[in-house]
PDB file of N, CA and C in Angstrom:
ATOM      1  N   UNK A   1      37.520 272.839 359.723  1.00  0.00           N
ATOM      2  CA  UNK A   1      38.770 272.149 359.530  1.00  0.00           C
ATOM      3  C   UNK A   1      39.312 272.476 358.137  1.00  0.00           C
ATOM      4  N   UNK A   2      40.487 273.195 358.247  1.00  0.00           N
ATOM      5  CA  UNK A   2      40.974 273.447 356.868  1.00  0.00           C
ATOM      6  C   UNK A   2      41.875 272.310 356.542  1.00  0.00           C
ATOM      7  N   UNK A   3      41.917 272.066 355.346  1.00  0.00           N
ATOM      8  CA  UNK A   3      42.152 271.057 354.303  1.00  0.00           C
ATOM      9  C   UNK A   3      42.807 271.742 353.324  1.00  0.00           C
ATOM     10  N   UNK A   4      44.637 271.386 353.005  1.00  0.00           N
ATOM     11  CA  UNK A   4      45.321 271.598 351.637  1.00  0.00           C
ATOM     12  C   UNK A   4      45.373 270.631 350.667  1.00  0.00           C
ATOM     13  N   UNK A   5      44.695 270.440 349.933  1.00  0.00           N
ATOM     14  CA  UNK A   5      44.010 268.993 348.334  1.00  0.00           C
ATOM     15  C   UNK A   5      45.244 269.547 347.683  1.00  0.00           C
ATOM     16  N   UNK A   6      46.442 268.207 347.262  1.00  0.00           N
ATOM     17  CA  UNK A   6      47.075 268.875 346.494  1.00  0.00           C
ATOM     18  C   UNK A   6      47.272 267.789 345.600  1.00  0.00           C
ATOM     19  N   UNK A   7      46.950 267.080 344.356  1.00  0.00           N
ATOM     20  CA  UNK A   7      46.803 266.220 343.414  1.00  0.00           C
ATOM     21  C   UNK A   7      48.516 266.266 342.646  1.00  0.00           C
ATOM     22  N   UNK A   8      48.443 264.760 342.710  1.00  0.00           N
ATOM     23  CA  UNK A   8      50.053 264.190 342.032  1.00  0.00           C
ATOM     24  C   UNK A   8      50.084 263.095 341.048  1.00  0.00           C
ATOM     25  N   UNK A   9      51.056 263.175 340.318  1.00  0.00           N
ATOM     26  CA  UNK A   9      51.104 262.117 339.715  1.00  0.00           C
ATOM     27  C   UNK A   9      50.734 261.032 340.321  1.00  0.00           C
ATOM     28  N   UNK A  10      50.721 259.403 339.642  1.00  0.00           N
ATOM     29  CA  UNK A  10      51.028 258.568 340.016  1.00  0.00           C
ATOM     30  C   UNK A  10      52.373 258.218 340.749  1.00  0.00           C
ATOM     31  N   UNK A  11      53.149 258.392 339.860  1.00  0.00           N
ATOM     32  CA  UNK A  11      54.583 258.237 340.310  1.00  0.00           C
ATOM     33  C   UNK A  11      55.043 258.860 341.500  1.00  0.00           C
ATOM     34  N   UNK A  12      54.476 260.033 341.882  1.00  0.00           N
ATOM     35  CA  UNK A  12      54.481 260.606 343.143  1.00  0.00           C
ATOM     36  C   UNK A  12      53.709 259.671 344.476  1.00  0.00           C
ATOM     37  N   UNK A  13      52.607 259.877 344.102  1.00  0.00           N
ATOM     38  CA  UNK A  13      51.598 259.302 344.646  1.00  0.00           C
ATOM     39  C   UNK A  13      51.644 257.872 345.568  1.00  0.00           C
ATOM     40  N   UNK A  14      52.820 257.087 344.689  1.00  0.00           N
ATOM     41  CA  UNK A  14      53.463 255.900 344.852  1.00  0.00           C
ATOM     42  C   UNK A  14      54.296 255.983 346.013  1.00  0.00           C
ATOM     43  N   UNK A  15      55.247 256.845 345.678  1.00  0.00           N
ATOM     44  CA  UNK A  15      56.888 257.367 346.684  1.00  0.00           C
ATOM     45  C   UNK A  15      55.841 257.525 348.415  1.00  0.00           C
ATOM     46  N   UNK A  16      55.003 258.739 347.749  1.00  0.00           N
ATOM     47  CA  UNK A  16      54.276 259.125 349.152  1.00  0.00           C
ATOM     48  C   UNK A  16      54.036 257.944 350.389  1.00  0.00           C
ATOM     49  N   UNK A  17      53.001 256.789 349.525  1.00  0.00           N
ATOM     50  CA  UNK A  17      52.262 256.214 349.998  1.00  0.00           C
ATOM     51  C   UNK A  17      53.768 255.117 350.618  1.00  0.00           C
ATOM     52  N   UNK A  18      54.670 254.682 350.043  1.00  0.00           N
ATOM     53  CA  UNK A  18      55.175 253.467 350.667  1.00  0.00           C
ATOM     54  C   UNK A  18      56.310 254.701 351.810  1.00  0.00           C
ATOM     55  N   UNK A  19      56.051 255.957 351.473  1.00  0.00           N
ATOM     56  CA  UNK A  19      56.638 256.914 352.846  1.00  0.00           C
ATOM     57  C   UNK A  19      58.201 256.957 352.116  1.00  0.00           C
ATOM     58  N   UNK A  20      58.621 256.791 350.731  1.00  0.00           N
ATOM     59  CA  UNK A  20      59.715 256.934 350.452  1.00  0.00           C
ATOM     60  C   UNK A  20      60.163 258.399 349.963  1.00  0.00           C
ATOM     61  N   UNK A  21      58.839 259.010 349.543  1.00  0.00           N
ATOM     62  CA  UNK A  21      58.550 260.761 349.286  1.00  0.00           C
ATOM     63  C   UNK A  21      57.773 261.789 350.368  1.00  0.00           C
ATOM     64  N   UNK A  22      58.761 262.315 350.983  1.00  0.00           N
ATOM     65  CA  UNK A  22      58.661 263.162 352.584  1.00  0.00           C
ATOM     66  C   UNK A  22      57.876 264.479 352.259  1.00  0.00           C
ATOM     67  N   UNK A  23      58.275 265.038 351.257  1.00  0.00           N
ATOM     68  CA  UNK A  23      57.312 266.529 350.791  1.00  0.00           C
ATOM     69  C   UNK A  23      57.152 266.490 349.637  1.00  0.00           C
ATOM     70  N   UNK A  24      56.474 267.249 349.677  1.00  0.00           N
ATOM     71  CA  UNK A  24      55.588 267.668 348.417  1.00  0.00           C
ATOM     72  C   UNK A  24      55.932 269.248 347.488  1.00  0.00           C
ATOM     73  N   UNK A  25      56.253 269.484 346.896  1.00  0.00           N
ATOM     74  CA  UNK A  25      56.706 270.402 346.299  1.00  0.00           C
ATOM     75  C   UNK A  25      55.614 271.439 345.186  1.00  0.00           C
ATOM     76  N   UNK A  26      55.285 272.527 345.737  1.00  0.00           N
ATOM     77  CA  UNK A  26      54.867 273.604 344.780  1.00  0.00           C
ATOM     78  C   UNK A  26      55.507 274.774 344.809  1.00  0.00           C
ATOM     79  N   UNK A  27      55.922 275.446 343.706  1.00  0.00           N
ATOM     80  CA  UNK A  27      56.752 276.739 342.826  1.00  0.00           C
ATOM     81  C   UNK A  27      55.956 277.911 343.875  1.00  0.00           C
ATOM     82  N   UNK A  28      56.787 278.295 344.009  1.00  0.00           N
ATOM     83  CA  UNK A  28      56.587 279.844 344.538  1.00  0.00           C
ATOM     84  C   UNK A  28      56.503 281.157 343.974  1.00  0.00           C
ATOM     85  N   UNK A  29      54.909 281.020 343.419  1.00  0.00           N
ATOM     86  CA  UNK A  29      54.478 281.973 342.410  1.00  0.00           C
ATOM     87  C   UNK A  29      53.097 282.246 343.217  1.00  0.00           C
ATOM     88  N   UNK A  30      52.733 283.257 342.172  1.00  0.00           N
ATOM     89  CA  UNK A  30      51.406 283.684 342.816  1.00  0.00           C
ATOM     90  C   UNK A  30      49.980 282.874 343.312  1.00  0.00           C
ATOM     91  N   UNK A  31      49.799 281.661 342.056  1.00  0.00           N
ATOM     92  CA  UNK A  31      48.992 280.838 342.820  1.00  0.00           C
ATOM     93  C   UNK A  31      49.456 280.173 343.628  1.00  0.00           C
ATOM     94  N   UNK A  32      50.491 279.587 344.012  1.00  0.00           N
ATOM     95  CA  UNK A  32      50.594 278.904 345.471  1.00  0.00           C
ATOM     96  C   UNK A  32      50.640 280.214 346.685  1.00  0.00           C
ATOM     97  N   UNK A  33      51.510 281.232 346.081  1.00  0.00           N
ATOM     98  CA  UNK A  33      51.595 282.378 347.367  1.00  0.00           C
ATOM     99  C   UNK A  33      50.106 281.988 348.249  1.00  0.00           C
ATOM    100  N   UNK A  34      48.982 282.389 347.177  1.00  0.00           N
ATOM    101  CA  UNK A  34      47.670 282.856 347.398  1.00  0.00           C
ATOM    102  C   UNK A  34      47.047 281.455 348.369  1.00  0.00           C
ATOM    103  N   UNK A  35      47.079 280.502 348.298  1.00  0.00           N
ATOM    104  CA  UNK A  35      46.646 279.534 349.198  1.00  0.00           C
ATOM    105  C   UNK A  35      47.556 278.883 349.806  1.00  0.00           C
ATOM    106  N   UNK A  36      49.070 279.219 350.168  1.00  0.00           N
ATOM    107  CA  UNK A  36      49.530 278.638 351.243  1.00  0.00           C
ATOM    108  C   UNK A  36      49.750 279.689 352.262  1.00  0.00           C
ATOM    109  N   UNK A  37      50.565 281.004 351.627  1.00  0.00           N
ATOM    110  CA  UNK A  37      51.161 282.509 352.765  1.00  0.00           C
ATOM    111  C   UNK A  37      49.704 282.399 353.965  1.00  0.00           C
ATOM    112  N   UNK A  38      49.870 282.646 354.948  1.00  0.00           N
ATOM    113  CA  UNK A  38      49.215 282.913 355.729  1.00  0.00           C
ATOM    114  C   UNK A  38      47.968 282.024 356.485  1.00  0.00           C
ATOM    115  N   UNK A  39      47.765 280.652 355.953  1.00  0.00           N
ATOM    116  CA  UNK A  39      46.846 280.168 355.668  1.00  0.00           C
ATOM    117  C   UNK A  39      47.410 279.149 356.979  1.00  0.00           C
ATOM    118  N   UNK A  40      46.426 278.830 357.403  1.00  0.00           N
ATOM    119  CA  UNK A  40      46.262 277.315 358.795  1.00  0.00           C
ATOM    120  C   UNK A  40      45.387 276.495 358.627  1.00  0.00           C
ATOM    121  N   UNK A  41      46.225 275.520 358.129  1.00  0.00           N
ATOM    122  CA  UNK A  41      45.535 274.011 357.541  1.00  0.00           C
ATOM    123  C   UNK A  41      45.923 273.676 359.174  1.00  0.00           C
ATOM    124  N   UNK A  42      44.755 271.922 359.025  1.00  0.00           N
ATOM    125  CA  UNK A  42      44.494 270.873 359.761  1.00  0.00           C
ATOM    126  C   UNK A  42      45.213 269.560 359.422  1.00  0.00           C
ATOM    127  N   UNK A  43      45.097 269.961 358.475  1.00  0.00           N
ATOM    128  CA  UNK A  43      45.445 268.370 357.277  1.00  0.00           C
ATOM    129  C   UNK A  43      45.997 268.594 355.629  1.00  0.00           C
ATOM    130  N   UNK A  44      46.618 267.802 355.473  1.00  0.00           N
ATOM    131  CA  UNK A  44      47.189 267.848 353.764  1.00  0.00           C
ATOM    132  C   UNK A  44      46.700 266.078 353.562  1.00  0.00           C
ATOM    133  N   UNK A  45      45.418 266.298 352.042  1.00  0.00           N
ATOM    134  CA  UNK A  45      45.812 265.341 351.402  1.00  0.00           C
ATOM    135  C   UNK A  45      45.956 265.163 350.172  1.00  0.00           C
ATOM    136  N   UNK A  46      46.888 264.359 350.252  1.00  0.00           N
ATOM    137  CA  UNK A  46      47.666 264.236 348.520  1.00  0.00           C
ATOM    138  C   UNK A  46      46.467 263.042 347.874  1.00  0.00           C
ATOM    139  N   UNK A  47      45.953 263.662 346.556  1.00  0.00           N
ATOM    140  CA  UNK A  47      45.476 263.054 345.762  1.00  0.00           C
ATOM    141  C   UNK A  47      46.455 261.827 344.611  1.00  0.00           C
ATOM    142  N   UNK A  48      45.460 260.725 344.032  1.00  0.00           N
ATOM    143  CA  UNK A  48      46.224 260.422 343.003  1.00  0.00           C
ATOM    144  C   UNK A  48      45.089 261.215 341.949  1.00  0.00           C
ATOM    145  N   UNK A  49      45.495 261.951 340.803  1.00  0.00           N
ATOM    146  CA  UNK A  49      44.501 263.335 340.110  1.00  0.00           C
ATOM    147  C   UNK A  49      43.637 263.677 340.939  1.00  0.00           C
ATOM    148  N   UNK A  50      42.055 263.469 340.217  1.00  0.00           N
ATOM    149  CA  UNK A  50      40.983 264.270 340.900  1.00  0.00           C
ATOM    150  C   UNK A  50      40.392 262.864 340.952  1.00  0.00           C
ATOM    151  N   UNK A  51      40.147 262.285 342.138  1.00  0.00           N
ATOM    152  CA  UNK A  51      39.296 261.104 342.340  1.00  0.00           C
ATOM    153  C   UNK A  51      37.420 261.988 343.030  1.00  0.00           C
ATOM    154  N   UNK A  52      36.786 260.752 342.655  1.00  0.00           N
ATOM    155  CA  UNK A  52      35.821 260.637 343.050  1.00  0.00           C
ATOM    156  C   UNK A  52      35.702 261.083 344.651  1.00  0.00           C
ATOM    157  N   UNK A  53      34.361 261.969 345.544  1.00  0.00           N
ATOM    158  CA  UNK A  53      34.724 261.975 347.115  1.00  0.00           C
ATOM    159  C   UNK A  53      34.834 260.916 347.618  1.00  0.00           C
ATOM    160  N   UNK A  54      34.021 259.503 347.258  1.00  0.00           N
ATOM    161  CA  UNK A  54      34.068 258.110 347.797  1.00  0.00           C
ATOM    162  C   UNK A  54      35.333 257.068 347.616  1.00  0.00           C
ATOM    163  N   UNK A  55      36.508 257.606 346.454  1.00  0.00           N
ATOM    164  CA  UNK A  55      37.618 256.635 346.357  1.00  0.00           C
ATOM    165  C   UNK A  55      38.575 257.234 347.535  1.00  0.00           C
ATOM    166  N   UNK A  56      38.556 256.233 348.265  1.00  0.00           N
ATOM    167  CA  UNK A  56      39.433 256.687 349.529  1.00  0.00           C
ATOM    168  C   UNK A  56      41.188 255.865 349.231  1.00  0.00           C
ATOM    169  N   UNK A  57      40.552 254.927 347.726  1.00  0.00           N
ATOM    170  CA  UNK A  57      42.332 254.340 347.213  1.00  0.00           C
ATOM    171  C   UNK A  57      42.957 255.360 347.368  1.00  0.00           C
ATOM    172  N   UNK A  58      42.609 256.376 346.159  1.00  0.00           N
ATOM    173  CA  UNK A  58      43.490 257.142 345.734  1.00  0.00           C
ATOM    174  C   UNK A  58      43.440 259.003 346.323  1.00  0.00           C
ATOM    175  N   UNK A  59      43.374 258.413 347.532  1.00  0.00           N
ATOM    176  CA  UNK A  59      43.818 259.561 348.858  1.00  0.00           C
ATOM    177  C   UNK A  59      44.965 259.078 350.158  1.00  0.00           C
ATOM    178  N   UNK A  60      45.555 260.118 350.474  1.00  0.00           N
ATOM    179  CA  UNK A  60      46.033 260.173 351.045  1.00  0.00           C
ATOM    180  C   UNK A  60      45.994 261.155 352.073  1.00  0.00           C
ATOM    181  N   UNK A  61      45.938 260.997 353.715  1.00  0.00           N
ATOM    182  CA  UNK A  61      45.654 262.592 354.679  1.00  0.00           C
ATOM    183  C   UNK A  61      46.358 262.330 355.669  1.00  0.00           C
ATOM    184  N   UNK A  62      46.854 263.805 355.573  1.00  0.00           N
ATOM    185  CA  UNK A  62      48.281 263.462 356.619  1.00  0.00           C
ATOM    186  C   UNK A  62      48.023 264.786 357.597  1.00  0.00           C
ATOM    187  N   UNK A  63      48.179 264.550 359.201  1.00  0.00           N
ATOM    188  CA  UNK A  63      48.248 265.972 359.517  1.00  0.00           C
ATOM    189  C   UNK A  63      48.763 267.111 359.439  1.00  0.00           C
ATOM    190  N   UNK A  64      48.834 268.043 359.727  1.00  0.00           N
ATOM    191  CA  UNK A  64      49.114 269.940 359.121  1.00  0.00           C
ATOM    192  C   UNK A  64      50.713 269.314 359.337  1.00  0.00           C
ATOM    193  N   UNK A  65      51.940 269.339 358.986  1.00  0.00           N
ATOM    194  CA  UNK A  65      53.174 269.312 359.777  1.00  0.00           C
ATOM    195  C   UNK A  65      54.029 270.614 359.063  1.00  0.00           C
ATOM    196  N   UNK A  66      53.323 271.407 358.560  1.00  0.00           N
ATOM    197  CA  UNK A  66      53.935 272.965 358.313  1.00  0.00           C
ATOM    198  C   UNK A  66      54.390 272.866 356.819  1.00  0.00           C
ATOM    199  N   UNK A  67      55.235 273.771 356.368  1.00  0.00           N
ATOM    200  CA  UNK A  67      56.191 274.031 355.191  1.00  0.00           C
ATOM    201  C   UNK A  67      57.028 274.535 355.225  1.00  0.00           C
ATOM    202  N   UNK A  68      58.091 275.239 354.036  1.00  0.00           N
ATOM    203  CA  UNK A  68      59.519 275.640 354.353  1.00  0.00           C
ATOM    204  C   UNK A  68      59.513 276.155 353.125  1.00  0.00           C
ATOM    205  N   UNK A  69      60.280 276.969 352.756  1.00  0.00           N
ATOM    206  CA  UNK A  69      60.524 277.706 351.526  1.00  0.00           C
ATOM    207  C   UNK A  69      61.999 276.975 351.218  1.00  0.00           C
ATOM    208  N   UNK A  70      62.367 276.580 350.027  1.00  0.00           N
ATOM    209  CA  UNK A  70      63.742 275.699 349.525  1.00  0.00           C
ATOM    210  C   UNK A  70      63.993 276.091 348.527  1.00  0.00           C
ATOM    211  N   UNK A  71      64.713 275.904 347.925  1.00  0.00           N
ATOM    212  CA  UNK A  71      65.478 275.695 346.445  1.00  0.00           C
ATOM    213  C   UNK A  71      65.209 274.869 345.680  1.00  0.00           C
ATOM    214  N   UNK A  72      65.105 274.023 344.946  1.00  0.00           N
ATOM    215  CA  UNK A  72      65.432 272.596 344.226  1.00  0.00           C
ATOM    216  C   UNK A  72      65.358 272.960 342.960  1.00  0.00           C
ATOM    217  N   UNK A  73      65.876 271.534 342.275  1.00  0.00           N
ATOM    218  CA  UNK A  73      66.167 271.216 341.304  1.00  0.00           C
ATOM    219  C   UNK A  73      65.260 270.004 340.194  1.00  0.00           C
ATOM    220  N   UNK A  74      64.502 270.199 339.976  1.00  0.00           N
ATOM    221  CA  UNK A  74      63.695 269.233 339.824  1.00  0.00           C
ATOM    222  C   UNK A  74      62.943 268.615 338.096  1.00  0.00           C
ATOM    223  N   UNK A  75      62.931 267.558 337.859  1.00  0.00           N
ATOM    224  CA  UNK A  75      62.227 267.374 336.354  1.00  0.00           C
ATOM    225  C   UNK A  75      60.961 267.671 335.920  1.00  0.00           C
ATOM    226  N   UNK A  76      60.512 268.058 337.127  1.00  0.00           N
ATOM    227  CA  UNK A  76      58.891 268.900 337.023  1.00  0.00           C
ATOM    228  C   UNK A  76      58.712 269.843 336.892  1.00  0.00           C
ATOM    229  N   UNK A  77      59.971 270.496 337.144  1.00  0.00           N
ATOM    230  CA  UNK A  77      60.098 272.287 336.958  1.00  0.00           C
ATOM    231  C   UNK A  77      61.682 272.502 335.827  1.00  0.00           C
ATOM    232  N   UNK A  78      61.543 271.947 334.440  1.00  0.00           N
ATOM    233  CA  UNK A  78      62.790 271.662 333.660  1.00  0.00           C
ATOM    234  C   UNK A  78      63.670 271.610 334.312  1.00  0.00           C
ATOM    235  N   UNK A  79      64.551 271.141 335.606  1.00  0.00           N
ATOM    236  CA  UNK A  79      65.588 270.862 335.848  1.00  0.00           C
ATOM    237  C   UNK A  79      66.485 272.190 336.028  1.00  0.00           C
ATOM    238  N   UNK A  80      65.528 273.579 336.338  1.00  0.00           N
ATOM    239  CA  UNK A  80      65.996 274.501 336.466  1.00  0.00           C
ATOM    240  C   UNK A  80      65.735 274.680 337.878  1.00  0.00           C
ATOM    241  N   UNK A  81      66.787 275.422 338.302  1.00  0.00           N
ATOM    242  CA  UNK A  81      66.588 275.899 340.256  1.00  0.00           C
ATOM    243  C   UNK A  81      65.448 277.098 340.367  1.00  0.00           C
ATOM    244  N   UNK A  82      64.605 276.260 341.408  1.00  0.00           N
ATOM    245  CA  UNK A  82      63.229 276.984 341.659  1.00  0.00           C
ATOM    246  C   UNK A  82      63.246 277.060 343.406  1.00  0.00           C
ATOM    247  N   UNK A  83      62.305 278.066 343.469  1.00  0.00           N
ATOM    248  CA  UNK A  83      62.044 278.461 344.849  1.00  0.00           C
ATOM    249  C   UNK A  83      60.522 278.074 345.080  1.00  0.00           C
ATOM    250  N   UNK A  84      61.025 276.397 345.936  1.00  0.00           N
ATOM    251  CA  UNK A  84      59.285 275.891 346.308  1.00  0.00           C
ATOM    252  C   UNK A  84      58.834 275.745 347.640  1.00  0.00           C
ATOM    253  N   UNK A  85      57.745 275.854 347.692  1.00  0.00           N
ATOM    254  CA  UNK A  85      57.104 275.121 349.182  1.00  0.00           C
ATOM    255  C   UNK A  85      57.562 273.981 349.255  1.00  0.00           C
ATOM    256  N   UNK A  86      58.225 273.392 350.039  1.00  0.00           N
ATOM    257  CA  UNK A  86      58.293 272.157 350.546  1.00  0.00           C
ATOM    258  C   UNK A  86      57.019 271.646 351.428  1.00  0.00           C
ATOM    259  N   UNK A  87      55.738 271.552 351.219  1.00  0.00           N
ATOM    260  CA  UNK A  87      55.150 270.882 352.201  1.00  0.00           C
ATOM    261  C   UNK A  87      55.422 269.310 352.904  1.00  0.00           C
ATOM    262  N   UNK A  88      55.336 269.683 353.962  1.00  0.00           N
ATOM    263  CA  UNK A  88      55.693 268.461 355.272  1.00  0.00           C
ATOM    264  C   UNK A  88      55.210 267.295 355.265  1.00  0.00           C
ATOM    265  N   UNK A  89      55.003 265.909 354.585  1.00  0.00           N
ATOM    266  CA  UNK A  89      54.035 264.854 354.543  1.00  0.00           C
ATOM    267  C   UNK A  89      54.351 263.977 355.754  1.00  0.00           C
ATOM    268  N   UNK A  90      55.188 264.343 356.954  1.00  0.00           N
ATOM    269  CA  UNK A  90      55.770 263.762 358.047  1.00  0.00           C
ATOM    270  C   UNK A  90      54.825 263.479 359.592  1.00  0.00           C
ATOM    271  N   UNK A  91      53.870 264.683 358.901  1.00  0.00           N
ATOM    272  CA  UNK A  91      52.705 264.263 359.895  1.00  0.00           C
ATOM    273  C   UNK A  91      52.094 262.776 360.172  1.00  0.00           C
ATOM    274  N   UNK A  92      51.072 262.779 361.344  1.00  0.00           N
ATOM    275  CA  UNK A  92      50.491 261.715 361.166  1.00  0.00           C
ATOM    276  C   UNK A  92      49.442 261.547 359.995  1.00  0.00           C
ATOM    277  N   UNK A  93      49.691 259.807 359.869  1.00  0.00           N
ATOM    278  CA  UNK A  93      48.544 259.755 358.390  1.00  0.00           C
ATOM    279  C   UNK A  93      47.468 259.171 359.072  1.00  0.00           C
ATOM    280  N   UNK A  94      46.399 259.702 358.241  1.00  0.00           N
ATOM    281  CA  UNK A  94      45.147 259.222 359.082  1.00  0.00           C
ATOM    282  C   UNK A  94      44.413 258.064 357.983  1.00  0.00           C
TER     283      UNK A  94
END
């Protein structure tokens, strides 16, 4: 079962969990190329940082529901237009 671990702020982490933040966003550069292009996940779960394997608080697992290549604009990436993965958090959460 492949598994995409992708660790967020709090403030993210937050949006996710009450379902008010739909995707997840990583830059489209070589380390994301390298573990998303081609790759067939089962599941995405969003971390709050790097928790412990036993804190199941600060996890989140949602099933595979794909990605999309986008544009945005964002304060995580200086507010300059970037080309990101949108990953899907629309799956089911388990």
């Amino acid at each position: 079962m492949a598994d995409l671990c992708l660790a967020v702020k709090k403030e993210y982490f937050e949006q996710i969990k009450s379902g008010e933040k739909r995707d997840e966003f990583r830059l489209c550069n070589d380390y994301w190329n390298k573990r998303i292009i081609g790759k067939d996940f089962d599941t995405v779960t969003i971390t709050l940082g790097y928790p412990t394997k036993d804190d199941e608080e600060r996890r989140i697992v949602f099933d595979w529901d794909g990605c999309f290549i986008t544009k945005i604009r964002h304060k995580q990436f200086d507010n300059e237009l970037h080309e990101v993965f949108a990953i899907s958090l629309r799956g089911k959460r388990r």
